[in-house]
PDB file of N, CA and C in Angstrom:
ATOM      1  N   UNK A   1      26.626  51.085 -25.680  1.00  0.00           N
ATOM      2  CA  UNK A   1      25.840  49.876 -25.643  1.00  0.00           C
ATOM      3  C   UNK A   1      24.650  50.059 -26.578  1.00  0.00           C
ATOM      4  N   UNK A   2      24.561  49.595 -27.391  1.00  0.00           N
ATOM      5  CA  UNK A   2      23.470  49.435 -28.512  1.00  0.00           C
ATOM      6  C   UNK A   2      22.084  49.289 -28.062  1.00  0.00           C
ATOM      7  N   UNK A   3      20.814  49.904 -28.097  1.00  0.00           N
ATOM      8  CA  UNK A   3      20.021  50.358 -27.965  1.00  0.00           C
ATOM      9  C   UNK A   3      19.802  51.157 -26.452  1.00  0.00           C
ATOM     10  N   UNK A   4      20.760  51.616 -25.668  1.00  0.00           N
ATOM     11  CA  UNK A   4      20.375  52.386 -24.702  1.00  0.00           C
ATOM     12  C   UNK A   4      20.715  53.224 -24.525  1.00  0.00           C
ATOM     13  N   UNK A   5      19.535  53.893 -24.438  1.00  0.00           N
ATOM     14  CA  UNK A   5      19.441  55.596 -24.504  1.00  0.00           C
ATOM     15  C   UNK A   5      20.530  55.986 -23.453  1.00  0.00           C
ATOM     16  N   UNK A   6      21.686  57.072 -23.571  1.00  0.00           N
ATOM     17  CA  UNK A   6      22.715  57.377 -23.056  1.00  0.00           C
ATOM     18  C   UNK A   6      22.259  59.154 -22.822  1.00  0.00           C
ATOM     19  N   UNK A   7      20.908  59.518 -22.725  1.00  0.00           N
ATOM     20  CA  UNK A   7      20.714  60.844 -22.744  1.00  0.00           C
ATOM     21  C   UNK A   7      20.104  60.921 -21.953  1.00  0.00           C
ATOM     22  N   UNK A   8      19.800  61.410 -21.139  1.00  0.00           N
ATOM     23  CA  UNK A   8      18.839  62.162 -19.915  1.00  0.00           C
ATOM     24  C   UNK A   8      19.310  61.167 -18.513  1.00  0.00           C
ATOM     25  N   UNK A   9      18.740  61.864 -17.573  1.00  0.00           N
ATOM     26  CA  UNK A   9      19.014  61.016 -16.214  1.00  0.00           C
ATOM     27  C   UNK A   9      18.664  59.410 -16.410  1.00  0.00           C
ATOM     28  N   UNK A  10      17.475  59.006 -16.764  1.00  0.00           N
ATOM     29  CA  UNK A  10      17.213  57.839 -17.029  1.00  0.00           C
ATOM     30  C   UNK A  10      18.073  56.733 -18.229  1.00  0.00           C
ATOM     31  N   UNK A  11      18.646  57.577 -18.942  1.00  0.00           N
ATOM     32  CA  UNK A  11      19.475  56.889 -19.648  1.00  0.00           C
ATOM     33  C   UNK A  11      20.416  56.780 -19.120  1.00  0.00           C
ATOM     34  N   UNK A  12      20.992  57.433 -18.518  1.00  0.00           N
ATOM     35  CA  UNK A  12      22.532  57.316 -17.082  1.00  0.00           C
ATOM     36  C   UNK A  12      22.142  56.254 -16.473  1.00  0.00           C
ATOM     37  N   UNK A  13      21.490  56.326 -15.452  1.00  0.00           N
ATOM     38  CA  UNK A  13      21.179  55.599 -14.502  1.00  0.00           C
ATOM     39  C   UNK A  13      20.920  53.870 -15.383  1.00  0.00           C
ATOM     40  N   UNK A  14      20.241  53.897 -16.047  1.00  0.00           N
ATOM     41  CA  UNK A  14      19.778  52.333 -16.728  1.00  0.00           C
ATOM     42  C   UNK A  14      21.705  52.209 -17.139  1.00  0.00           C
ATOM     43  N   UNK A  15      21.888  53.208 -18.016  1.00  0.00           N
ATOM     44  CA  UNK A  15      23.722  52.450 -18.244  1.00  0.00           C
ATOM     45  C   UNK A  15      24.554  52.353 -17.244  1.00  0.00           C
ATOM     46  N   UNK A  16      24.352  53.157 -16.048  1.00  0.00           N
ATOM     47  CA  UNK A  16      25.200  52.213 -14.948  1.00  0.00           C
ATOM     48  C   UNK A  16      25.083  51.073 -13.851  1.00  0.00           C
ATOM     49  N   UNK A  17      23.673  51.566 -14.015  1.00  0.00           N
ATOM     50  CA  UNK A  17      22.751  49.719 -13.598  1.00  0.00           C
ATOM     51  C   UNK A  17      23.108  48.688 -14.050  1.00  0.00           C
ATOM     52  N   UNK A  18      23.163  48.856 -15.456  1.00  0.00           N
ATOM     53  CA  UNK A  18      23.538  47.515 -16.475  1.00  0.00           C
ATOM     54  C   UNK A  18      25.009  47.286 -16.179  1.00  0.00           C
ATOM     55  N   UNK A  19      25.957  48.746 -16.600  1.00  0.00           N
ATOM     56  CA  UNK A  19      27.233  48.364 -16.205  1.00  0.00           C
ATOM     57  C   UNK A  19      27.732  47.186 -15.093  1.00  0.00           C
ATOM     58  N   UNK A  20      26.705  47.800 -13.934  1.00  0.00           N
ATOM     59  CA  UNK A  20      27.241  47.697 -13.033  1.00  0.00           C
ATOM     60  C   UNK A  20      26.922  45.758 -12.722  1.00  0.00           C
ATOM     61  N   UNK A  21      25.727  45.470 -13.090  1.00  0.00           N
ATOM     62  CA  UNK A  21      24.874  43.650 -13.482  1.00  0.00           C
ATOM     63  C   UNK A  21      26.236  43.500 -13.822  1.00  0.00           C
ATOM     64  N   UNK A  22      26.684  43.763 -15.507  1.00  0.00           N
ATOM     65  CA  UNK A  22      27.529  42.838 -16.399  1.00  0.00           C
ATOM     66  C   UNK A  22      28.986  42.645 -15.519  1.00  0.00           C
ATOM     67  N   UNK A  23      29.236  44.074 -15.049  1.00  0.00           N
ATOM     68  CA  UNK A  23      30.778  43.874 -14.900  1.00  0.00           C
ATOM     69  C   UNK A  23      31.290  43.735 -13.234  1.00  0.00           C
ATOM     70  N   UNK A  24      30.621  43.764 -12.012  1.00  0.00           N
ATOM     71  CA  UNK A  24      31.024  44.015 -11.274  1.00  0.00           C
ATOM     72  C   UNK A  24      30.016  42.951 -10.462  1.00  0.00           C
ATOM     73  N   UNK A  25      28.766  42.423 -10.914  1.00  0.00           N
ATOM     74  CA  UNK A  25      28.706  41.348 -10.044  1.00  0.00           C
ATOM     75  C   UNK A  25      29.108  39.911  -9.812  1.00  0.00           C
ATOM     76  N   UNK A  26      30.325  39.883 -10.413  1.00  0.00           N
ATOM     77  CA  UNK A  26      31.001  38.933 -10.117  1.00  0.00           C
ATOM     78  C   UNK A  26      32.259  38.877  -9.420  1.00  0.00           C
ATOM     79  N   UNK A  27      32.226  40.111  -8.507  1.00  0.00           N
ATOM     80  CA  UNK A  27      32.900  39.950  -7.660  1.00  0.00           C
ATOM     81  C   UNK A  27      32.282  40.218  -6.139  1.00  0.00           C
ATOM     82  N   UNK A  28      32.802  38.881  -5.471  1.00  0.00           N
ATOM     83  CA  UNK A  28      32.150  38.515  -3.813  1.00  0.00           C
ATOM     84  C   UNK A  28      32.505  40.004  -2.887  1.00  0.00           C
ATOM     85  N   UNK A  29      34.095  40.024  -2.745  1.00  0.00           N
ATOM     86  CA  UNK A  29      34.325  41.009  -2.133  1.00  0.00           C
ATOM     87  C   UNK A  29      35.573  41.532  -2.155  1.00  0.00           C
ATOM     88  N   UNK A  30      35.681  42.887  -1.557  1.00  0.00           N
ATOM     89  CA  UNK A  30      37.061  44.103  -2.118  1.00  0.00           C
ATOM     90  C   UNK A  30      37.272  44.176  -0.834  1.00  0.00           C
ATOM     91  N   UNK A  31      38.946  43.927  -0.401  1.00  0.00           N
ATOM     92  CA  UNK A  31      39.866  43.949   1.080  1.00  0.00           C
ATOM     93  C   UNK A  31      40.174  45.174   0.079  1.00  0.00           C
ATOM     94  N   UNK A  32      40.074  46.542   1.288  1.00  0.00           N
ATOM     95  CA  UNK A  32      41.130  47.206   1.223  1.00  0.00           C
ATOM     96  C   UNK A  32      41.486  47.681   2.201  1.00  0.00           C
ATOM     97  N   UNK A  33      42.727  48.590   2.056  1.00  0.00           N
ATOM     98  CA  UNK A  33      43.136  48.859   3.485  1.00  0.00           C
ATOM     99  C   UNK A  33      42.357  48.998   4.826  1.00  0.00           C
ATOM    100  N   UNK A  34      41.600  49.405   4.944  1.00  0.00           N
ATOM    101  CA  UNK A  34      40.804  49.983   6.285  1.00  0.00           C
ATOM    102  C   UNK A  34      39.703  49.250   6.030  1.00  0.00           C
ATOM    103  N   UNK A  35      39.116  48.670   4.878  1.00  0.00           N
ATOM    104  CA  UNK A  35      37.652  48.296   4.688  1.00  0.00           C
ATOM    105  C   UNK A  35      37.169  47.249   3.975  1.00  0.00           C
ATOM    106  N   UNK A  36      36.168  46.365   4.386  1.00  0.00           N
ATOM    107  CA  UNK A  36      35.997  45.386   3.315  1.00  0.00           C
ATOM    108  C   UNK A  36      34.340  45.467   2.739  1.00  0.00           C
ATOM    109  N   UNK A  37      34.219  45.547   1.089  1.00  0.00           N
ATOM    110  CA  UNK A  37      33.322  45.947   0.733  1.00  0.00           C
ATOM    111  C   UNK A  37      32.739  44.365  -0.019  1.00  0.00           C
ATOM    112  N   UNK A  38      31.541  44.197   0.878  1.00  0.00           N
ATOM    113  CA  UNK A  38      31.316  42.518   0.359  1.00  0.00           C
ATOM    114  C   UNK A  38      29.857  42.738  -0.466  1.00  0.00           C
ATOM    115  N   UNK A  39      29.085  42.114  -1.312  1.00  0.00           N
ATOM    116  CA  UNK A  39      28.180  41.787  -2.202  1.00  0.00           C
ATOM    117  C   UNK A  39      27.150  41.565  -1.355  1.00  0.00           C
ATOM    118  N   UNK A  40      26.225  41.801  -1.350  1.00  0.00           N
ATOM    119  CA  UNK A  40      24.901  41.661  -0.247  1.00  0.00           C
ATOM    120  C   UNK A  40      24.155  39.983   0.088  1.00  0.00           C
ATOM    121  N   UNK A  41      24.371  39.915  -1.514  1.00  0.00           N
ATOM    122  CA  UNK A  41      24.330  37.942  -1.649  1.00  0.00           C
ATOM    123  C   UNK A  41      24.514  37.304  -0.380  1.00  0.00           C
ATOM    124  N   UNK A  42      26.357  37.334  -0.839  1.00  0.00           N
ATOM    125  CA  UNK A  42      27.134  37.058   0.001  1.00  0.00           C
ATOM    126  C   UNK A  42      27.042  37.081   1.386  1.00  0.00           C
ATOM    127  N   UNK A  43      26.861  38.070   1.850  1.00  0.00           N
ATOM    128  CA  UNK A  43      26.141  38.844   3.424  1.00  0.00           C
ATOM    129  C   UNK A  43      25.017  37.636   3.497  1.00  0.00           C
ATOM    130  N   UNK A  44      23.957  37.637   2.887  1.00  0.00           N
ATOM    131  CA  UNK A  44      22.621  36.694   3.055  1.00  0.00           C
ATOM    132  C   UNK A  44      23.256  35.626   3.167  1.00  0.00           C
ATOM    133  N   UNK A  45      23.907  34.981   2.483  1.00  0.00           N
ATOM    134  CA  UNK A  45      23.953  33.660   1.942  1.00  0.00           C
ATOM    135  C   UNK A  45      25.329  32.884   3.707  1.00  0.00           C
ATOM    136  N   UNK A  46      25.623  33.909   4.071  1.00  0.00           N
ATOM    137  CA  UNK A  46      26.510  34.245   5.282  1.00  0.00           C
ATOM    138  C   UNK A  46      25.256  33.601   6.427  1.00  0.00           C
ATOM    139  N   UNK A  47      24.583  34.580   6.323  1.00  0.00           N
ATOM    140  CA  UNK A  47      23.613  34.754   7.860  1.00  0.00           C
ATOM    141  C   UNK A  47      22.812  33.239   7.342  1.00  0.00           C
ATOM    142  N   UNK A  48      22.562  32.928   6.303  1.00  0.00           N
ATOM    143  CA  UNK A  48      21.593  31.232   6.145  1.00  0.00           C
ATOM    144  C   UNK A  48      22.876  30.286   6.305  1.00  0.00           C
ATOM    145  N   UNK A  49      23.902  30.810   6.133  1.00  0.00           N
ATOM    146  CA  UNK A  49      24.196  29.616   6.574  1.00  0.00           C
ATOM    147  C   UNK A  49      24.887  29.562   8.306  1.00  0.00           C
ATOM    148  N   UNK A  50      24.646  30.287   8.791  1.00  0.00           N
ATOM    149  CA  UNK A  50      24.915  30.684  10.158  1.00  0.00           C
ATOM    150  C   UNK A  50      23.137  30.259  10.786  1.00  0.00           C
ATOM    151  N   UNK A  51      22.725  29.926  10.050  1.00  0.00           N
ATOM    152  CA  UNK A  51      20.779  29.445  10.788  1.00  0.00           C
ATOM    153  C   UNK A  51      20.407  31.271  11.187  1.00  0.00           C
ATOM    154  N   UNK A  52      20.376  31.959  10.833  1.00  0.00           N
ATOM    155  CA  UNK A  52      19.830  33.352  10.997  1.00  0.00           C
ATOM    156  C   UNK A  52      20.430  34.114  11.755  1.00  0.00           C
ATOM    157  N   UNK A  53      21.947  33.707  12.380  1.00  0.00           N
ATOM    158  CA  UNK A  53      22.283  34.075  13.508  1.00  0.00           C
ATOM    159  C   UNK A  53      23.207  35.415  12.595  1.00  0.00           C
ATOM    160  N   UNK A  54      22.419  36.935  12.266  1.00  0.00           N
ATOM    161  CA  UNK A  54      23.238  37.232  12.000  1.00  0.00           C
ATOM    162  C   UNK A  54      24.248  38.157  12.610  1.00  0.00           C
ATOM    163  N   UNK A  55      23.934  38.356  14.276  1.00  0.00           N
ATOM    164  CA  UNK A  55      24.847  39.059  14.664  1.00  0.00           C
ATOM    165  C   UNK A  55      26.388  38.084  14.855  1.00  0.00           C
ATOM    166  N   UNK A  56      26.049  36.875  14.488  1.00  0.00           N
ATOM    167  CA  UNK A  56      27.499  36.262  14.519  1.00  0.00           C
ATOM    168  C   UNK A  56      27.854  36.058  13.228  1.00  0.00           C
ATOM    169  N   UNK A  57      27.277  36.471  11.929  1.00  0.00           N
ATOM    170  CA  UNK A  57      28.525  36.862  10.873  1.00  0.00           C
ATOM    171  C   UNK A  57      28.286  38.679  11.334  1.00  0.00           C
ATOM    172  N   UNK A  58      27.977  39.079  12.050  1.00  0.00           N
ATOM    173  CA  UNK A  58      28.518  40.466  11.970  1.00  0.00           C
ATOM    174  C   UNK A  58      30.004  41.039  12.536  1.00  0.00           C
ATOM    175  N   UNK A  59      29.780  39.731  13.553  1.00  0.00           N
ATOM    176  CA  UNK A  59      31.032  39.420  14.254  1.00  0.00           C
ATOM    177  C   UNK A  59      32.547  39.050  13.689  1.00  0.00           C
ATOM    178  N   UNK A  60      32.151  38.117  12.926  1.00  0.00           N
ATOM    179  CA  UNK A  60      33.031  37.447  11.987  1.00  0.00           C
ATOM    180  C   UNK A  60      33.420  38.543  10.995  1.00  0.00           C
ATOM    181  N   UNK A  61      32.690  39.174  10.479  1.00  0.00           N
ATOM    182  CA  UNK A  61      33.024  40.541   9.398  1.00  0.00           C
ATOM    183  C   UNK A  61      34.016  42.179  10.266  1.00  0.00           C
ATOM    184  N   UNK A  62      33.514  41.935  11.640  1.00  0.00           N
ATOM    185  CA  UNK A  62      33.946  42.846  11.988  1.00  0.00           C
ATOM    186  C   UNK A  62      35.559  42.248  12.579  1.00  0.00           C
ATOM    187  N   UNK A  63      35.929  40.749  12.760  1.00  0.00           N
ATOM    188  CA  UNK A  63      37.282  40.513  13.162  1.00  0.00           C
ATOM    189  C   UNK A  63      38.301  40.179  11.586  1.00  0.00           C
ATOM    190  N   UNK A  64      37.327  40.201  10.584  1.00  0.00           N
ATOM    191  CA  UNK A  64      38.244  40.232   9.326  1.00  0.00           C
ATOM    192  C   UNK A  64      38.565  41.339   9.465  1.00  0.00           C
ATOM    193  N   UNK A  65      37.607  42.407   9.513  1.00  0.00           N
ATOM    194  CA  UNK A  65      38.008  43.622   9.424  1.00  0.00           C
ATOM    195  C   UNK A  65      39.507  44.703   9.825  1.00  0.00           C
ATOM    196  N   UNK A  66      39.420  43.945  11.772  1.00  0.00           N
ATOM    197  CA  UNK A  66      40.335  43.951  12.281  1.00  0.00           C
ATOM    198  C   UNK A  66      41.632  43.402  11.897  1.00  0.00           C
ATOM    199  N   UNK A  67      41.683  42.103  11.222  1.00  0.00           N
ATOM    200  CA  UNK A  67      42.828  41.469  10.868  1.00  0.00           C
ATOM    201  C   UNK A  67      43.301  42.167   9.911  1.00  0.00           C
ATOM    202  N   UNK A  68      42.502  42.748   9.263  1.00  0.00           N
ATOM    203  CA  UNK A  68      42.936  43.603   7.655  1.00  0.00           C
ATOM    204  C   UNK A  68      43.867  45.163   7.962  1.00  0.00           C
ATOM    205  N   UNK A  69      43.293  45.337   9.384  1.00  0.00           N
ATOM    206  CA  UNK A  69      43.631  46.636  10.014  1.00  0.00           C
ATOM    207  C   UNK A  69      44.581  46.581  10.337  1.00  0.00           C
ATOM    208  N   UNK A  70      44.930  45.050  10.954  1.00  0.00           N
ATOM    209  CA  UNK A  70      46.482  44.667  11.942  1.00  0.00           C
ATOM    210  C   UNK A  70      46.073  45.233  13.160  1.00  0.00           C
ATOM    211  N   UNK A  71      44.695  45.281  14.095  1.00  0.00           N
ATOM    212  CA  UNK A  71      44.403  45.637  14.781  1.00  0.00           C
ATOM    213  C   UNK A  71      44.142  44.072  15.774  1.00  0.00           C
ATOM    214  N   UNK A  72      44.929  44.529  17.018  1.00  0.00           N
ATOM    215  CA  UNK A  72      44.579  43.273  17.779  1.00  0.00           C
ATOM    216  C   UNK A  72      43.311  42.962  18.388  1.00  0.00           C
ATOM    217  N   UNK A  73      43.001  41.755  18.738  1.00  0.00           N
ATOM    218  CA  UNK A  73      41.407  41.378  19.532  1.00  0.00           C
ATOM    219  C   UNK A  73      42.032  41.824  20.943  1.00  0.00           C
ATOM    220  N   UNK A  74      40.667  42.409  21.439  1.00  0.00           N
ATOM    221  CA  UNK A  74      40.677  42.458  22.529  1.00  0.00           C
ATOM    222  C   UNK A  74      39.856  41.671  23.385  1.00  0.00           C
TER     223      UNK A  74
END
């Protein structure tokens, strides 16, 4: 990437910061087998629209979770 320093810790860190802006925040969220890895936004933008209630999207995150597992409600 053209002008950033790619040498010392601080040059790491700023190129995978940036990497990470350009290429990966445009995705909401990753199902994978056992786990779902969602965008923090997303999470916020969850609990406002739930009126602050956020132990009920915690709820909701934890029965996707389950469904992803093939784990039944109990």
């Amino acid at each position: 990437m053209p002008g950033l320093p790619l040498t010392g810790e601080t040059g790491r860190r700023e190129f995978i910061k940036k990497y990470i802006i350009e290429h990966m925040a445009k995705t909401k969220m990753i199902v994978k087998e056992d786990q779902i890895l969602v965008d923090v936004e997303t999470i916020f933008k969850e609990i406002e629209a739930a009126g602050g209630d956020w132990k009920k999207v915690w709820e909701e995150f934890k029965s996707y979770l389950k469904d992803v597992k093939g784990e039944e409600e109990k």
